[in-house]
Protein backbone atom coordinates (compact mmCIF):
# COMPACT_ATOMS: atom_id res chain seq x y z
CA UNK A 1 161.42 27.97 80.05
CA UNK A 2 159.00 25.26 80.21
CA UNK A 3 155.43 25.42 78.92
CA UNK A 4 153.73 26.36 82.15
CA UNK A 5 156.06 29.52 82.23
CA UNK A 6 155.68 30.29 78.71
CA UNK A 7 151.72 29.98 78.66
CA UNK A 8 152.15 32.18 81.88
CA UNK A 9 154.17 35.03 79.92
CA UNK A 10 151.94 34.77 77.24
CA UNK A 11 148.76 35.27 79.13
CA UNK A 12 150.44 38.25 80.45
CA UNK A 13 150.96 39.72 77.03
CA UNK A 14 147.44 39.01 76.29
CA UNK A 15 146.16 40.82 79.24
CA UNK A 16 148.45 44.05 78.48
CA UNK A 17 147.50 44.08 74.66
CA UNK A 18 144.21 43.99 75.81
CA UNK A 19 144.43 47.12 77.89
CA UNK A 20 146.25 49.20 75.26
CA UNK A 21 143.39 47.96 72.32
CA UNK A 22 140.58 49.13 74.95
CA UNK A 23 138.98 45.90 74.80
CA UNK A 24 137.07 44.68 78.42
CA UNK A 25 138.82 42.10 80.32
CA UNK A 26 138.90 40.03 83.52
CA UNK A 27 141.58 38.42 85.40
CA UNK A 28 140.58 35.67 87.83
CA UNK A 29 142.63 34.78 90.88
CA UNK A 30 142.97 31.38 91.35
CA UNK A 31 143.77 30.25 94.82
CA UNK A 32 144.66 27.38 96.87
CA UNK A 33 143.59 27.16 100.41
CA UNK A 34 145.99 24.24 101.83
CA UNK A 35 149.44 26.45 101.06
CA UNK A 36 151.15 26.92 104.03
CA UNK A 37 151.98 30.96 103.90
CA UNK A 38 148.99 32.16 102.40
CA UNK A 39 147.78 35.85 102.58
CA UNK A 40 144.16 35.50 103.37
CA UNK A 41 142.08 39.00 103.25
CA UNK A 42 142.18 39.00 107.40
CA UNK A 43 145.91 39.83 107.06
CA UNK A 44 144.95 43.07 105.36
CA UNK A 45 143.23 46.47 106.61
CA UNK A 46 141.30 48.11 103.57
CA UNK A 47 141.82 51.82 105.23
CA UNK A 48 138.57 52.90 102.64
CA UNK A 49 141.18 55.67 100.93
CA UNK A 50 142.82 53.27 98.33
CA UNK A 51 145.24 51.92 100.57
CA UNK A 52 145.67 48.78 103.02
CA UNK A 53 147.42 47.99 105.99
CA UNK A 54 149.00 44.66 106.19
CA UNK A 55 148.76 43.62 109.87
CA UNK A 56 151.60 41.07 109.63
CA UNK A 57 154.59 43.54 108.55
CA UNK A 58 152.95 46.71 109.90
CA UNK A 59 153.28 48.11 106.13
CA UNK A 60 150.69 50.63 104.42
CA UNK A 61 150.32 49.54 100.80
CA UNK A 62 149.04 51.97 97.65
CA UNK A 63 146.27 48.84 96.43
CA UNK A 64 146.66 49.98 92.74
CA UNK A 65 150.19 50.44 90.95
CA UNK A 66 151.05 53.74 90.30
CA UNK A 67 149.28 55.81 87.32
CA UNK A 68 146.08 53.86 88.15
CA UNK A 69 143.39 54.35 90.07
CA UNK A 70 140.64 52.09 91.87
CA UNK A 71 137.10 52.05 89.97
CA UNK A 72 134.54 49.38 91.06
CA UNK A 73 137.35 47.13 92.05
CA UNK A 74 139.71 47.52 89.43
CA UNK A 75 142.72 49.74 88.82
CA UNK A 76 142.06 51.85 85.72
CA UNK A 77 144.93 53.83 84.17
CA UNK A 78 144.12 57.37 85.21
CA UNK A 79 145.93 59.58 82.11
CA UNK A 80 149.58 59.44 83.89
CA UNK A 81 152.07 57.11 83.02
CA UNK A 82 151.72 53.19 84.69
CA UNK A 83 155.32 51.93 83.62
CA UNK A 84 158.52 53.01 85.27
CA UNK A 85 162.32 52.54 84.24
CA UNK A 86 164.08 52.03 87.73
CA UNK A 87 165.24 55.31 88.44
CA UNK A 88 162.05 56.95 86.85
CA UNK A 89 160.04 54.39 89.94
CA UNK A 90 162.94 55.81 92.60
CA UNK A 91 162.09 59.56 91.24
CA UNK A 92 158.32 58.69 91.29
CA UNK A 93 157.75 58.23 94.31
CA UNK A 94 159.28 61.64 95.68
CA UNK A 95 157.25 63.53 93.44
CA UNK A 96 154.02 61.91 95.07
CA UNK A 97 155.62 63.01 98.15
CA UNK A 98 156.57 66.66 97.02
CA UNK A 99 152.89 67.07 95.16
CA UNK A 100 150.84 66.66 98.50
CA UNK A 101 151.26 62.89 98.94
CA UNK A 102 147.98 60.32 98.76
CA UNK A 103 145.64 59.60 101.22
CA UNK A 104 146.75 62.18 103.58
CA UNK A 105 150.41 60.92 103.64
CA UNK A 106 153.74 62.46 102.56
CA UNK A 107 156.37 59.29 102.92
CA UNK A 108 155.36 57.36 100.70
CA UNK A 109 158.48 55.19 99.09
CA UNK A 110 159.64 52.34 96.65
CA UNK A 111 159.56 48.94 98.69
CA UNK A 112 162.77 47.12 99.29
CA UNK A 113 163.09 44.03 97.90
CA UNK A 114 161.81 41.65 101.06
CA UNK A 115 158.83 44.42 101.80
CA UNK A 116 157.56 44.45 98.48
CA UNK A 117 158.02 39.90 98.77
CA UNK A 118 155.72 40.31 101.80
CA UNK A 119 153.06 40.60 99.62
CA UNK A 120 153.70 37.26 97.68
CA UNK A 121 151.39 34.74 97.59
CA UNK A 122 152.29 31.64 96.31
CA UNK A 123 149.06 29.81 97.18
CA UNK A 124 147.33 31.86 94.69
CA UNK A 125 148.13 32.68 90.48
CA UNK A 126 148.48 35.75 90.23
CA UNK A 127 150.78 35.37 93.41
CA UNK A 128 149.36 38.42 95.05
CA UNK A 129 145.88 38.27 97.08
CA UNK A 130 143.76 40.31 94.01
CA UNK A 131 140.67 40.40 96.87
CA UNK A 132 142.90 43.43 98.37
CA UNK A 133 145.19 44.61 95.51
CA UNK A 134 142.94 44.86 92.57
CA UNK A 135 143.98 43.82 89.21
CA UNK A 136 147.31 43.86 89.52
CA UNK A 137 148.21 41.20 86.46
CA UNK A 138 146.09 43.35 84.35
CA UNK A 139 148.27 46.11 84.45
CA UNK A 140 151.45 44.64 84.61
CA UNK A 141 153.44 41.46 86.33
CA UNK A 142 156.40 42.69 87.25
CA UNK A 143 156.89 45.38 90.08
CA UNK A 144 160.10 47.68 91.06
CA UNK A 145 161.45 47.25 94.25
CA UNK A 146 164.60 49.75 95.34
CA UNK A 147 167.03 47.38 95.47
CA UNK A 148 169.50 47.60 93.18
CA UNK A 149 171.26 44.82 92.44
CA UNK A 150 174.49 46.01 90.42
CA UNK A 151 174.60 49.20 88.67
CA UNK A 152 172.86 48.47 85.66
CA UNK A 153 170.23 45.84 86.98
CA UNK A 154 167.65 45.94 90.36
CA UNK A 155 165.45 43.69 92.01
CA UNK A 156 161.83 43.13 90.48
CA UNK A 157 159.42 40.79 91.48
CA UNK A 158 157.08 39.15 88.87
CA UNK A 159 153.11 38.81 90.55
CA UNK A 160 152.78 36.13 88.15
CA UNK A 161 154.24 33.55 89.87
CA UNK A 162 155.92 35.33 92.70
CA UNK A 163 159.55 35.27 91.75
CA UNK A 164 162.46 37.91 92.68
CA UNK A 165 164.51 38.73 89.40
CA UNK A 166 167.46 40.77 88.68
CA UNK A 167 165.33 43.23 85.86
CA UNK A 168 167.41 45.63 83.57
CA UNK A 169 167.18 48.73 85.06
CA UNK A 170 166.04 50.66 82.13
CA UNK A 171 163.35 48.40 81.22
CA UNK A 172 159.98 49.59 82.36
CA UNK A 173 157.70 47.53 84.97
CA UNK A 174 155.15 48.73 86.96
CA UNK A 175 155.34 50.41 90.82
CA UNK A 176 153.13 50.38 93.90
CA UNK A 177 154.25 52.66 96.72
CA UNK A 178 154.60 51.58 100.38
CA UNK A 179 154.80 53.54 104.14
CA UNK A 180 155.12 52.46 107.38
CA UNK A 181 151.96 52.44 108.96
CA UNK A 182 151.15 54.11 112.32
């Protein structure tokens, strides 16, 4: 690990200590313009319901992780829990489903590994456009996918810097959900 990654990591457990402790926080998005790939906000469809459309893949997005809401532009934990094992994420998302669904939708699902990639943004740190998924580092870098990738591992992708990483599968990261839109 060199010292940009580990200043990276630690910045991240700054962030989440500073969530549990209460304490008010902000997480600036720092982007480059000139990076070929870049997901500028005219990609995206804010629907007005807490979800977006990205017009590229034709995917519906939850814009807050799971167990958090949107307030003023941020996702605020809303009393449920905000960190998944694997299987708990898989399970998660059918119980969305089975309890009325969100924003008027009932097929809602954990992103494979290359739909929940779509979202990477390498132009910018954190290496998801923040203008349309709010605060996403601030509640947690790394995001399930449902790709497993052996039995006892599955695909995660860190929003810090945009990699895919074989996660333990009982570790706990964080989840946003994902339909095909219409």
């Amino acid at each position: 690990m060199d010292r940009k990654d580990l200043l990276c990591l630690l910045a991240s457990r700054i962030i989440v200590v500073t969530i549990f402790v209460g304490l008010p926080f902000a997480v600036f998005a720092e982007c480059k313009s000139n990076v070929p790939g870049r997901k500028h906000d005219s990609n995206y469809i804010e629907n007005g319901d807490g979800t977006v459309t990205d017009m590229v893949t034709g995917l519906m997005w939850k814009q807050c992780p799971e167990g958090t809401s949107e307030s003023g532009g941020f996702c605020v934990q809303d009393g449920s829990a905000y960190l998944f094992t694997w299987k708990a994420a898989l399970e998660q998302a059918s119980l969305v489903n089975s309890s009325g669904g969100y924003a008027g939708h009932t097929d809602w699902r954990v992103p494979n590994r290359n739909e929940l990639g779509s979202l990477v943004d390498r132009g910018c740190k954190p290496a998801i456009n923040s203008n349309i998924f709010f605060d996403t580092v601030g509640v947690n870098l790394n995001t399930w996918t449902s790709t497993s990738a052996d039995g006892s591992f599955a695909w995660n992708i860190s929003f810090g810097d945009g990699t895919l990483q074989a996660y333990i599968a009982t570790w706990t990261s964080s989840l946003r959900l994902v339909r095909d839109a219409p």
